[in-house]
C-alpha atoms as a PDB file:
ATOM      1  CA  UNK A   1      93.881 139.045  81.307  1.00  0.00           C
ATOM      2  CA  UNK A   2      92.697 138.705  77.692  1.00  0.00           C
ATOM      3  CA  UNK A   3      93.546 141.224  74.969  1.00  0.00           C
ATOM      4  CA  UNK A   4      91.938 142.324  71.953  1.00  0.00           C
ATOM      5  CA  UNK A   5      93.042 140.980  68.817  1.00  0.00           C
ATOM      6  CA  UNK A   6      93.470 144.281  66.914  1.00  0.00           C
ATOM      7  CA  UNK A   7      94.901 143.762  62.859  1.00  0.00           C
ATOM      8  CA  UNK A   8      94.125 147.435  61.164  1.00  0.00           C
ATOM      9  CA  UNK A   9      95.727 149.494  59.631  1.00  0.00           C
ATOM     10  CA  UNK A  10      93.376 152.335  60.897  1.00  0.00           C
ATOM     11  CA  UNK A  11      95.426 152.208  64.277  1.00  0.00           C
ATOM     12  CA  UNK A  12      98.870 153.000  62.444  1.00  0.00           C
ATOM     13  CA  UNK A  13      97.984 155.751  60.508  1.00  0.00           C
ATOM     14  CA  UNK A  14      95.622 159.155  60.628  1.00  0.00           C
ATOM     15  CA  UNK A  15      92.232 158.672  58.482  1.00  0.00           C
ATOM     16  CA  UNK A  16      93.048 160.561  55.890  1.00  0.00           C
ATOM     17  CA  UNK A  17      89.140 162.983  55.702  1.00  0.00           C
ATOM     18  CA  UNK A  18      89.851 165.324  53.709  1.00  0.00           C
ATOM     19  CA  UNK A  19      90.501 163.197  50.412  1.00  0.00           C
ATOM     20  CA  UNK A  20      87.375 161.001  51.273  1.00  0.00           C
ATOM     21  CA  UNK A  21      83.964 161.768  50.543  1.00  0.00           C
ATOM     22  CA  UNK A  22      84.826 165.535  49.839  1.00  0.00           C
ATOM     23  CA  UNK A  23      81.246 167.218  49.352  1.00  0.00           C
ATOM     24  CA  UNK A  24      79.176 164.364  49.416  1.00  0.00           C
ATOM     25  CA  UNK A  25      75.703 164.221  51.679  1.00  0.00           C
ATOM     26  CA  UNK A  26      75.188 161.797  53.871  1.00  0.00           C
ATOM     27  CA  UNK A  27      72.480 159.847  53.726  1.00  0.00           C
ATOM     28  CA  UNK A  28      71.501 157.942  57.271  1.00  0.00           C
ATOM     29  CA  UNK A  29      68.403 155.641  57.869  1.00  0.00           C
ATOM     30  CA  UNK A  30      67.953 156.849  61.909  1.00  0.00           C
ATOM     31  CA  UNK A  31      67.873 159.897  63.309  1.00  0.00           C
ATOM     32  CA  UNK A  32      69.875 161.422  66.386  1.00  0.00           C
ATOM     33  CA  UNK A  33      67.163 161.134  68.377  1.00  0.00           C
ATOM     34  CA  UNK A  34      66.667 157.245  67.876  1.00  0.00           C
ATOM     35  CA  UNK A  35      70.403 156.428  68.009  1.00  0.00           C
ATOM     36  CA  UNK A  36      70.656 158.137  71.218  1.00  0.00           C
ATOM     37  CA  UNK A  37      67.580 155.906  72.425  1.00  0.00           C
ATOM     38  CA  UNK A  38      69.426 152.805  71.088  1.00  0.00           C
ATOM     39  CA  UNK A  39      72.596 153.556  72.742  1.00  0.00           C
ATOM     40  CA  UNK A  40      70.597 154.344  75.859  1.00  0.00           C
ATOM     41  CA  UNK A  41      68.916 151.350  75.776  1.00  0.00           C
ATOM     42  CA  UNK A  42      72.523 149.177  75.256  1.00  0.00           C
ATOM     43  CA  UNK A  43      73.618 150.018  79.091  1.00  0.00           C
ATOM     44  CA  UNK A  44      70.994 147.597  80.897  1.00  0.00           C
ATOM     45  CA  UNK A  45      73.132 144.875  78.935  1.00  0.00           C
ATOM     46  CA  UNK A  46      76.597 145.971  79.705  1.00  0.00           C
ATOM     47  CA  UNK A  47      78.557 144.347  81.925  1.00  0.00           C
ATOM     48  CA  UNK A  48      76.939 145.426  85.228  1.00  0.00           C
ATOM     49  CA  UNK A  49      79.469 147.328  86.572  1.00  0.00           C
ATOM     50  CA  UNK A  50      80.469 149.473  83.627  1.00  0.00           C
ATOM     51  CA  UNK A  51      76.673 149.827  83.522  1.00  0.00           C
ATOM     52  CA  UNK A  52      76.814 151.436  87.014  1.00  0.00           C
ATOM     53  CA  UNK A  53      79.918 153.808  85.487  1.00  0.00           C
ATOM     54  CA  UNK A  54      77.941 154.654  82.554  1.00  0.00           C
ATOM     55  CA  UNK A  55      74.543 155.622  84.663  1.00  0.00           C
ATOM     56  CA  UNK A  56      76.662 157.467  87.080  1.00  0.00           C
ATOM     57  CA  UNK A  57      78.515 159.322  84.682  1.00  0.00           C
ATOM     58  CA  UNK A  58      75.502 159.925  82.071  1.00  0.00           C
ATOM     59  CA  UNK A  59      76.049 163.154  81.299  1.00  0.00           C
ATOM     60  CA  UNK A  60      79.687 162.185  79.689  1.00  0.00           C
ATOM     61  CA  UNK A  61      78.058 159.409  77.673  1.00  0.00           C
ATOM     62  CA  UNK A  62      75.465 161.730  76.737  1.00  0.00           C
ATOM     63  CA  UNK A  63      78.376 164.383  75.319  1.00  0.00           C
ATOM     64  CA  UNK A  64      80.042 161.296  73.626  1.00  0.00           C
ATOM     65  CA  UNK A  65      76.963 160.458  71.837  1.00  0.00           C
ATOM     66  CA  UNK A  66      76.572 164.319  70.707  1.00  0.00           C
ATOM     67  CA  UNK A  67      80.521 164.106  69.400  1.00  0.00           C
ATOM     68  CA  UNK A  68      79.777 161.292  67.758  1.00  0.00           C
ATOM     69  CA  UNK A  69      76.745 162.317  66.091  1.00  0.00           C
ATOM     70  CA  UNK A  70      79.007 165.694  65.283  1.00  0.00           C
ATOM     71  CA  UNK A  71      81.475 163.779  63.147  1.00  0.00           C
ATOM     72  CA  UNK A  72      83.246 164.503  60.000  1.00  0.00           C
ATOM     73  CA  UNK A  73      80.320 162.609  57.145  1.00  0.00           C
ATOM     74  CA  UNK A  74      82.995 160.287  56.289  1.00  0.00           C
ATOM     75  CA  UNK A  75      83.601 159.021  59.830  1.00  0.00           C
ATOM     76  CA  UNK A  76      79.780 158.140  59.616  1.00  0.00           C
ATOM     77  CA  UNK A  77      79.212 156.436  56.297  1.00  0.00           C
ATOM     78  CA  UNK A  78      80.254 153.404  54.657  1.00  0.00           C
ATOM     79  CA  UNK A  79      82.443 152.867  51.499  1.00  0.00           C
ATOM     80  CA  UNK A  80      84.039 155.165  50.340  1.00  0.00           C
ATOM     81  CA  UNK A  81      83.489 157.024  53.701  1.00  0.00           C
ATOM     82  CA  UNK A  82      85.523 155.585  56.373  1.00  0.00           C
ATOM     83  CA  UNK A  83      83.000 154.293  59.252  1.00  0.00           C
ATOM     84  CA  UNK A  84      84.678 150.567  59.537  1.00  0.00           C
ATOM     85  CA  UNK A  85      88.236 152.062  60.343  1.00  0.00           C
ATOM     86  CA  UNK A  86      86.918 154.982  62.534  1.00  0.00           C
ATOM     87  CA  UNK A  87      84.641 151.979  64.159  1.00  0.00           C
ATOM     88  CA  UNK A  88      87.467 149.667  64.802  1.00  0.00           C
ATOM     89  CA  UNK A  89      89.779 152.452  65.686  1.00  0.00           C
ATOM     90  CA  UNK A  90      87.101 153.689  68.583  1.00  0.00           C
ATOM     91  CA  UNK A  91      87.172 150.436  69.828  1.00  0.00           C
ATOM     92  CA  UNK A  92      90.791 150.119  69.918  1.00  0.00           C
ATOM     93  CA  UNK A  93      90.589 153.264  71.784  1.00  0.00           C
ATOM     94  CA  UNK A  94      88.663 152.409  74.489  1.00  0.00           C
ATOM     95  CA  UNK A  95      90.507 149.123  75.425  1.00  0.00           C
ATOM     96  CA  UNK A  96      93.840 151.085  75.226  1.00  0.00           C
ATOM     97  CA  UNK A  97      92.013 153.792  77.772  1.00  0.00           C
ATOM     98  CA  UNK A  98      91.044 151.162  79.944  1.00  0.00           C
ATOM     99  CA  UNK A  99      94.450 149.667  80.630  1.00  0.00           C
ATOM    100  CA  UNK A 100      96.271 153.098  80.783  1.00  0.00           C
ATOM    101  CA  UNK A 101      94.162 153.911  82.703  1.00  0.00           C
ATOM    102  CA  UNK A 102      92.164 157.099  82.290  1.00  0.00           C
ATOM    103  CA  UNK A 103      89.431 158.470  84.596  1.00  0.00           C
ATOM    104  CA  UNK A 104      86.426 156.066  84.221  1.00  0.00           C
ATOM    105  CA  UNK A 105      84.041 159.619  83.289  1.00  0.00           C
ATOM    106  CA  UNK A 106      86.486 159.572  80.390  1.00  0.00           C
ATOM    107  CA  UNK A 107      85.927 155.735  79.206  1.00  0.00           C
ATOM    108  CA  UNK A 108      82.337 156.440  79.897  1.00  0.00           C
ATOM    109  CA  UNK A 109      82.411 159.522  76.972  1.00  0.00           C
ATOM    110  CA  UNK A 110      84.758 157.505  74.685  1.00  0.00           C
ATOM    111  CA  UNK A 111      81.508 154.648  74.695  1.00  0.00           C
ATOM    112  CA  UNK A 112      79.269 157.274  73.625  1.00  0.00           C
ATOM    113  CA  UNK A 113      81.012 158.079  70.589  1.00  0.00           C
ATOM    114  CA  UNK A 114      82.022 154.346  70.132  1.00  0.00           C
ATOM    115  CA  UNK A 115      77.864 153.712  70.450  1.00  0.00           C
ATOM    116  CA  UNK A 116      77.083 156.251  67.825  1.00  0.00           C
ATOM    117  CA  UNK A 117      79.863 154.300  65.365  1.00  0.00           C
ATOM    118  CA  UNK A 118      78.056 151.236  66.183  1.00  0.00           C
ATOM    119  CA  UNK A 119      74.742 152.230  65.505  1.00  0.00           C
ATOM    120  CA  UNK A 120      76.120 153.450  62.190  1.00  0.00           C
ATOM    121  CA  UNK A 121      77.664 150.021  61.522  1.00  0.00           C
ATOM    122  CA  UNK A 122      74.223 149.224  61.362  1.00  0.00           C
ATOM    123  CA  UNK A 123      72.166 151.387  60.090  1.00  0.00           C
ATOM    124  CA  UNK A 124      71.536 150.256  56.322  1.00  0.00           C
ATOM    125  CA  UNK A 125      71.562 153.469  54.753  1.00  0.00           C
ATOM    126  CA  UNK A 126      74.744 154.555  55.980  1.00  0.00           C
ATOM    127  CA  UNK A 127      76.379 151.267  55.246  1.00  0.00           C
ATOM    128  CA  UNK A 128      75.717 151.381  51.203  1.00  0.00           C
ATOM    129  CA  UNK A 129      74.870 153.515  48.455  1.00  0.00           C
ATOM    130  CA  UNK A 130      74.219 151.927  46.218  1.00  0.00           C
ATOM    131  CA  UNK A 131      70.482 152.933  45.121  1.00  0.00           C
ATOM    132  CA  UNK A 132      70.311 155.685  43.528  1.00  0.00           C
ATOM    133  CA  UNK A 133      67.163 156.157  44.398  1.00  0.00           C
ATOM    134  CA  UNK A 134      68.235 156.905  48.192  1.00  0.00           C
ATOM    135  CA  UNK A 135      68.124 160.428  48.336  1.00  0.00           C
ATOM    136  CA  UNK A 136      64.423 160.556  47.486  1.00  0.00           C
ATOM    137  CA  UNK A 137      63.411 157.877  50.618  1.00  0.00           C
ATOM    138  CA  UNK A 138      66.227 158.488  52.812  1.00  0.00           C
ATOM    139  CA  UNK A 139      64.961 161.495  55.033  1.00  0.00           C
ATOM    140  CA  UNK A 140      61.315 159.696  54.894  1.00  0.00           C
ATOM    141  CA  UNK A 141      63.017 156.071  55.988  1.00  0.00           C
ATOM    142  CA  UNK A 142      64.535 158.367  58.994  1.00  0.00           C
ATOM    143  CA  UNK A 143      60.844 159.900  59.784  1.00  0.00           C
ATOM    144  CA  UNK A 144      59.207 156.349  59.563  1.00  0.00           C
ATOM    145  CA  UNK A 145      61.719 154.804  61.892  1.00  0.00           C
ATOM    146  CA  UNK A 146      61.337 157.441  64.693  1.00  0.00           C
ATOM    147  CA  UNK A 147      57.520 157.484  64.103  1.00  0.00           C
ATOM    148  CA  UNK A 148      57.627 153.709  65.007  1.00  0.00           C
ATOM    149  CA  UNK A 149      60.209 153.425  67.827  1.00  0.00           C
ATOM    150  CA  UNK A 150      57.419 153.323  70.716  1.00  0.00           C
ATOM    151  CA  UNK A 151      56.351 150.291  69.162  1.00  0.00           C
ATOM    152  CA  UNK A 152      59.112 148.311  67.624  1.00  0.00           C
ATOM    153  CA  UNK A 153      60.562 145.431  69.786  1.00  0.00           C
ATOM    154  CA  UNK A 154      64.147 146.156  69.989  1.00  0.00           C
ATOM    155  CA  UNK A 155      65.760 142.459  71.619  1.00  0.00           C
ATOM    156  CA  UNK A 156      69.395 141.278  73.008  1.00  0.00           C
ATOM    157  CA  UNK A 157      70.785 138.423  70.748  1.00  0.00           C
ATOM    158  CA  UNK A 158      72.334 135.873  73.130  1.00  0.00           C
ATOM    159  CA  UNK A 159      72.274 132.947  71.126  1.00  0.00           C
ATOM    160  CA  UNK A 160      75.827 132.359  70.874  1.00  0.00           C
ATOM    161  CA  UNK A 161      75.092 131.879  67.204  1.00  0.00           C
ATOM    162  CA  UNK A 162      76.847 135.823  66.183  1.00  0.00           C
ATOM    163  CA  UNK A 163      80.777 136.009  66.221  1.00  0.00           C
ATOM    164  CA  UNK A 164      82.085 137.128  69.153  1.00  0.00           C
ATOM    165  CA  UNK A 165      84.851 139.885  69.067  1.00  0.00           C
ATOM    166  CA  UNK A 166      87.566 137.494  70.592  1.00  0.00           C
ATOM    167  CA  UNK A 167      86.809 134.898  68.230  1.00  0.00           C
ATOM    168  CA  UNK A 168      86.903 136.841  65.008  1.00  0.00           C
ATOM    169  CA  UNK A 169      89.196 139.858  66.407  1.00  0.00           C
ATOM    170  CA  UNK A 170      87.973 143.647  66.015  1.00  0.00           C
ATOM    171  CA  UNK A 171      88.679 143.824  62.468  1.00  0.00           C
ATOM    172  CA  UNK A 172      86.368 140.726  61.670  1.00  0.00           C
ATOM    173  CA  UNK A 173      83.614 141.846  64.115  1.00  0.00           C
ATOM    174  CA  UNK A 174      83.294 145.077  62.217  1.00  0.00           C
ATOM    175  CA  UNK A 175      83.631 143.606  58.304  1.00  0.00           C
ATOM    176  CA  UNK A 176      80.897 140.909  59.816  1.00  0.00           C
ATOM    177  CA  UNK A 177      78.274 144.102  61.101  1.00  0.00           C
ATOM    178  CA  UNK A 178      78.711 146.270  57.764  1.00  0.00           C
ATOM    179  CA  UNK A 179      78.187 143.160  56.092  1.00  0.00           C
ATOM    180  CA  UNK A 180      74.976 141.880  57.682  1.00  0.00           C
ATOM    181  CA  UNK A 181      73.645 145.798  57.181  1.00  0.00           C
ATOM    182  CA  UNK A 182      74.520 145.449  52.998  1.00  0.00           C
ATOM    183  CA  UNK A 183      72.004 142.562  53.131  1.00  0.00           C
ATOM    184  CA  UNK A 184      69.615 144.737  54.227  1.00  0.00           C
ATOM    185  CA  UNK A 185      69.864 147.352  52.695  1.00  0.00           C
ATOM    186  CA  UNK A 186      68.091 146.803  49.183  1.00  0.00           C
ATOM    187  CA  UNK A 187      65.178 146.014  50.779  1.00  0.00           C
ATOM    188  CA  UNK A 188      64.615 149.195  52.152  1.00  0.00           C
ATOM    189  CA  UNK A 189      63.956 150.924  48.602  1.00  0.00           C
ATOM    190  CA  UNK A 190      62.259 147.653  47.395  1.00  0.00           C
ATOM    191  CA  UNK A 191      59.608 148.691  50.070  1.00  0.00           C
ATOM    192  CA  UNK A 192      59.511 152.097  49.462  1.00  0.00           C
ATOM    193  CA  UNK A 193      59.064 152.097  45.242  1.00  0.00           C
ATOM    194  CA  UNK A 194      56.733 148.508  45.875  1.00  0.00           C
ATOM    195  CA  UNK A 195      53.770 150.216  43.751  1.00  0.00           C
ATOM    196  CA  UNK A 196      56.002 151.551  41.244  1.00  0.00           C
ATOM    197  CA  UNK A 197      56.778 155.040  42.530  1.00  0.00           C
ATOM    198  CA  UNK A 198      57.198 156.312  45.318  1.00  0.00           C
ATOM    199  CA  UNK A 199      55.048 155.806  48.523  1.00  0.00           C
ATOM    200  CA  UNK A 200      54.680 158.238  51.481  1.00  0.00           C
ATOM    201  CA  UNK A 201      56.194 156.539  54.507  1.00  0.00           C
ATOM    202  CA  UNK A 202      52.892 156.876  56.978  1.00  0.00           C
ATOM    203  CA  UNK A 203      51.393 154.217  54.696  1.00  0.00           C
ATOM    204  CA  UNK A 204      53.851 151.578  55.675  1.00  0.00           C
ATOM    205  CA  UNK A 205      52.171 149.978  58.503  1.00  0.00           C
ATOM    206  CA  UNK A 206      54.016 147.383  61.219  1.00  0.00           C
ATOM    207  CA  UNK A 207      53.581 144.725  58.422  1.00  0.00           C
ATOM    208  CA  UNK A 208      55.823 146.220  56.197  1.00  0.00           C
ATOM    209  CA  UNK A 209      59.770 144.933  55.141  1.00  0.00           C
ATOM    210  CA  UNK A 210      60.549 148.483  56.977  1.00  0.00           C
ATOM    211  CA  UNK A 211      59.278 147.538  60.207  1.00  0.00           C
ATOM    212  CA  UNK A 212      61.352 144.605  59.938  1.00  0.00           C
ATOM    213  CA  UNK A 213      64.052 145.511  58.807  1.00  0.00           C
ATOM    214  CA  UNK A 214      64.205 148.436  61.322  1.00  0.00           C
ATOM    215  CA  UNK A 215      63.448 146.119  64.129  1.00  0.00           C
ATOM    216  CA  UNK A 216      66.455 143.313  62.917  1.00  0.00           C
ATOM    217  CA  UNK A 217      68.877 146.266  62.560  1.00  0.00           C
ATOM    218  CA  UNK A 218      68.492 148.847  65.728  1.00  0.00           C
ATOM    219  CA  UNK A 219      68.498 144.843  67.575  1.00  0.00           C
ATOM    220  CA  UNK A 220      71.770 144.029  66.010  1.00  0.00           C
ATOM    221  CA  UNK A 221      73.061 147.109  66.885  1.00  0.00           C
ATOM    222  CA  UNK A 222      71.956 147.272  70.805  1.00  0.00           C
ATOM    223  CA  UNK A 223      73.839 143.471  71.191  1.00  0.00           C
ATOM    224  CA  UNK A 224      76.837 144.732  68.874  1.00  0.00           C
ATOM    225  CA  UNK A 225      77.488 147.626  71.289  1.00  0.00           C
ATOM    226  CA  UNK A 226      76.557 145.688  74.480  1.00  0.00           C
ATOM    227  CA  UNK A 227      79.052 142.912  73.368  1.00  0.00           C
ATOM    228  CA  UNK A 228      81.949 145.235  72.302  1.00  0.00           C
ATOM    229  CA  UNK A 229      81.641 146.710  75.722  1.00  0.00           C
ATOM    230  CA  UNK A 230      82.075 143.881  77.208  1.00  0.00           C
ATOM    231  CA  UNK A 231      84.963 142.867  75.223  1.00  0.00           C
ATOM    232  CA  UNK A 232      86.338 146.119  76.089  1.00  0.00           C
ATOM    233  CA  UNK A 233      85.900 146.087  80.057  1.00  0.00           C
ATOM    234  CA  UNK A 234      87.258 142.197  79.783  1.00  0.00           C
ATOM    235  CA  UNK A 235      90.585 143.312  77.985  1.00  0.00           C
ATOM    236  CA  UNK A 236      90.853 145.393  80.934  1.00  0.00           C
ATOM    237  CA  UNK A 237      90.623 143.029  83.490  1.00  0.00           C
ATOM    238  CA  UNK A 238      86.819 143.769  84.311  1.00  0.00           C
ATOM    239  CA  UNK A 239      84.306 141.439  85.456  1.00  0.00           C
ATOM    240  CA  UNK A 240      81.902 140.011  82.565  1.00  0.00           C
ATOM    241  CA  UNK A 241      79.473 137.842  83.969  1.00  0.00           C
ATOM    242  CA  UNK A 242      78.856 134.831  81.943  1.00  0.00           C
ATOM    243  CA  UNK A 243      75.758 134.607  79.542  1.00  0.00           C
ATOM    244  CA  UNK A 244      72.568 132.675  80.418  1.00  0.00           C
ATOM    245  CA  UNK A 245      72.693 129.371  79.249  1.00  0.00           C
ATOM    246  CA  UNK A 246      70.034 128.671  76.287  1.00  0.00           C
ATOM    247  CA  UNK A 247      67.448 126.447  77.318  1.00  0.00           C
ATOM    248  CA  UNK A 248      67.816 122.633  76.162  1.00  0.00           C
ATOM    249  CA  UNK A 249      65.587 121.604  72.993  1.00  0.00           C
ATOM    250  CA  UNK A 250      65.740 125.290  72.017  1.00  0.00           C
ATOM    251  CA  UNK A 251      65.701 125.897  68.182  1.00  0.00           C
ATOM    252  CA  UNK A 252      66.549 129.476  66.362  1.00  0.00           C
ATOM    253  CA  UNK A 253      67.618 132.557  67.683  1.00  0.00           C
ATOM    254  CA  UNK A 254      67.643 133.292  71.511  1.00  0.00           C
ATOM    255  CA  UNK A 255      66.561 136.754  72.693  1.00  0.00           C
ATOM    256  CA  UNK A 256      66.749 139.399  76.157  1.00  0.00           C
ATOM    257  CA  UNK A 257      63.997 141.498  76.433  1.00  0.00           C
ATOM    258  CA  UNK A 258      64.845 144.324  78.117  1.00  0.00           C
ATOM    259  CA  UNK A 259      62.385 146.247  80.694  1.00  0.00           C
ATOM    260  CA  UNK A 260      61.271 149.825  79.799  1.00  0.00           C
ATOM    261  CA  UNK A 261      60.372 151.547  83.498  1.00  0.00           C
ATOM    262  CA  UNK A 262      59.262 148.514  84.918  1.00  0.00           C
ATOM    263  CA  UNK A 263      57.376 144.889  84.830  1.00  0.00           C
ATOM    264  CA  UNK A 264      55.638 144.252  81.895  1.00  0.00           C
ATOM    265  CA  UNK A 265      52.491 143.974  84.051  1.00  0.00           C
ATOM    266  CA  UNK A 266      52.641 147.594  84.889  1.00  0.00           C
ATOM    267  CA  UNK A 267      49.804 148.651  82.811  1.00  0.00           C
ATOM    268  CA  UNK A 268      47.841 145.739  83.794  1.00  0.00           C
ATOM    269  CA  UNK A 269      44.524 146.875  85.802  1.00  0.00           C
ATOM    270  CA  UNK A 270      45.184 147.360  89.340  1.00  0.00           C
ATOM    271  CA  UNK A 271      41.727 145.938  90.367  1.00  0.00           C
ATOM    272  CA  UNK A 272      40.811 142.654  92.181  1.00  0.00           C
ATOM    273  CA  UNK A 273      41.563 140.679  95.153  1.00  0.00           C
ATOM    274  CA  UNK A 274      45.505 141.226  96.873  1.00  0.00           C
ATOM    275  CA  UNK A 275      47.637 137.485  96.739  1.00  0.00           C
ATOM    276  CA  UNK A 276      47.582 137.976 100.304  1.00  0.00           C
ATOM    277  CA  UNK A 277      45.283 138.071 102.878  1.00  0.00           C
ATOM    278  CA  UNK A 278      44.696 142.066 104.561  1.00  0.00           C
ATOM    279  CA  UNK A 279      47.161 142.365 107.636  1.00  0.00           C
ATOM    280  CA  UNK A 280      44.964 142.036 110.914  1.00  0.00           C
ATOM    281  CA  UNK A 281      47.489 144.010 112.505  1.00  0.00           C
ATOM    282  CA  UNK A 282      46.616 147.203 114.501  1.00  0.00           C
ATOM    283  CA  UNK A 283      48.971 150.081 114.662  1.00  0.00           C
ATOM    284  CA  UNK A 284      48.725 152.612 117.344  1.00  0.00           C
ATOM    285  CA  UNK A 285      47.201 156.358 116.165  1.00  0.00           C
ATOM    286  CA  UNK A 286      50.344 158.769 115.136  1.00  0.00           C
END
């Protein structure tokens, strides 16, 4: 049975909140609203039967996803808040739940906080602070992203190209996320102040650096939370199917689609003639 390789020091001792971040506003690029669609959105890539747990206990992932949207601001933001320790210290938690055990409608809460720390992890604006610009686009980088969350592609990464969570341990996983979001992040404001000054977000059409970036990041934080829970239901002797091989020749990144409601022909026309001929068959009158 494998373990987690676990090396913080946000495990040993209480995160000390109340010296951290003491009246400062958060500033976060998505809103509860498309976090909780992200998180959602996760499950269908979950090892399938922790999927099954989470869908049959969704109203207990749905209260960990409000508790974790409820946190303390420096549970949710990056340095100096404390989001990589409270990140690393949910995960810990739910692979130490797992092999107590506790009830499996208790797991299934603990992985809706642990989603909204993910989603954090990866969310640009929470990450880094650096701009101090922020507070003017911040709110409006939160309305854009919501206004375009119908239409952005959010994808699985199964490449095998990321760092997996047993190879670089929980600690490593987490640096690597936060890290990958600091990219990002400058390029959010560079977008925003392009003419000069300031531009109203509803003129930023799906061409934009903020469609892109908001499509690379809410995708990099679906996978990270689908592959931490599977790293968590492993370390507790659950069944993780392995991943689909990439196809040979294949150059770049390899991606899941995931279906919303259905086939992708779904809003095809319904109109023409049936693949198969019209039954001849003649039932009797009810």
């Amino acid at each position: 049975m494998s373990r987690l390789r676990i090396h913080s020091a946000a495990v040993k001792r209480p995160l000390r909140l109340a010296a951290v971040l003491a009246g400062a506003i958060l500033c976060l690029g998505w809103s509860a609203e498309t976090t909780r669609t992200v998180a959602w959105q996760a499950v269908q890539f979950f090892p399938p039967d922790l999927a099954h747990q989470v869908r049959k206990h969704h109203r207990r992932y749905d209260e960990g996803i409000r508790r974790g949207l409820a946190s303390p601001p420096a549970w949710r933001a990056g340095p100096p808040g404390l989001l990589g320790p409270a990140l690393t210290d949910q995960v810990v938690r739910c692979a130490k739940d797992l092999r107590r055990p506790v009830s499996l409608q208790q797991l299934v809460e603990e992985l809706g906080v642990l989603a909204v720390r993910v989603l954090d992890a990866n969310d640009p604006l929470a990450v880094s602070h650096r701009d101090n610009r922020e507070p003017s686009y911040g709110r409006a980088y939160e309305q854009y992203v919501d206004s375009i969350l119908d239409r952005v592609r959010i994808v699985y990464y199964s490449d095998g190209q990321r760092p997996s969570v047993t190879e670089t341990g929980v600690d490593g996983f987490v640096a690597a996320t936060m890290a990958r979001s600091r990219k990002l992040y400058p390029l959010i404001g560079e977008e925003f102040y392009r003419t000069g000054r300031l531009r109203n977000w509803r003129v930023l059409d799906d061409r934009s650096v903020t469609f892109g970036v908001a499509g690379v990041a809410l995708s990099h934080g679906m996978t990270d939370l689908a592959d931490l829970a599977a790293a968590i239901w492993r370390s507790g002797g659950g069944l993780v199917p392995s991943p689909k091989p990439t196809p040979r020749g294949h150059v770049g990144p390899t991606i899941t689609l995931g279906l919303r409601g259905g086939f992708p022909e779904r809003d095809r026309p319904k109109h023409g003639e049936p693949a198969m001929p019209r039954s001849r068959i003649q039932l009797p009158p009810p």
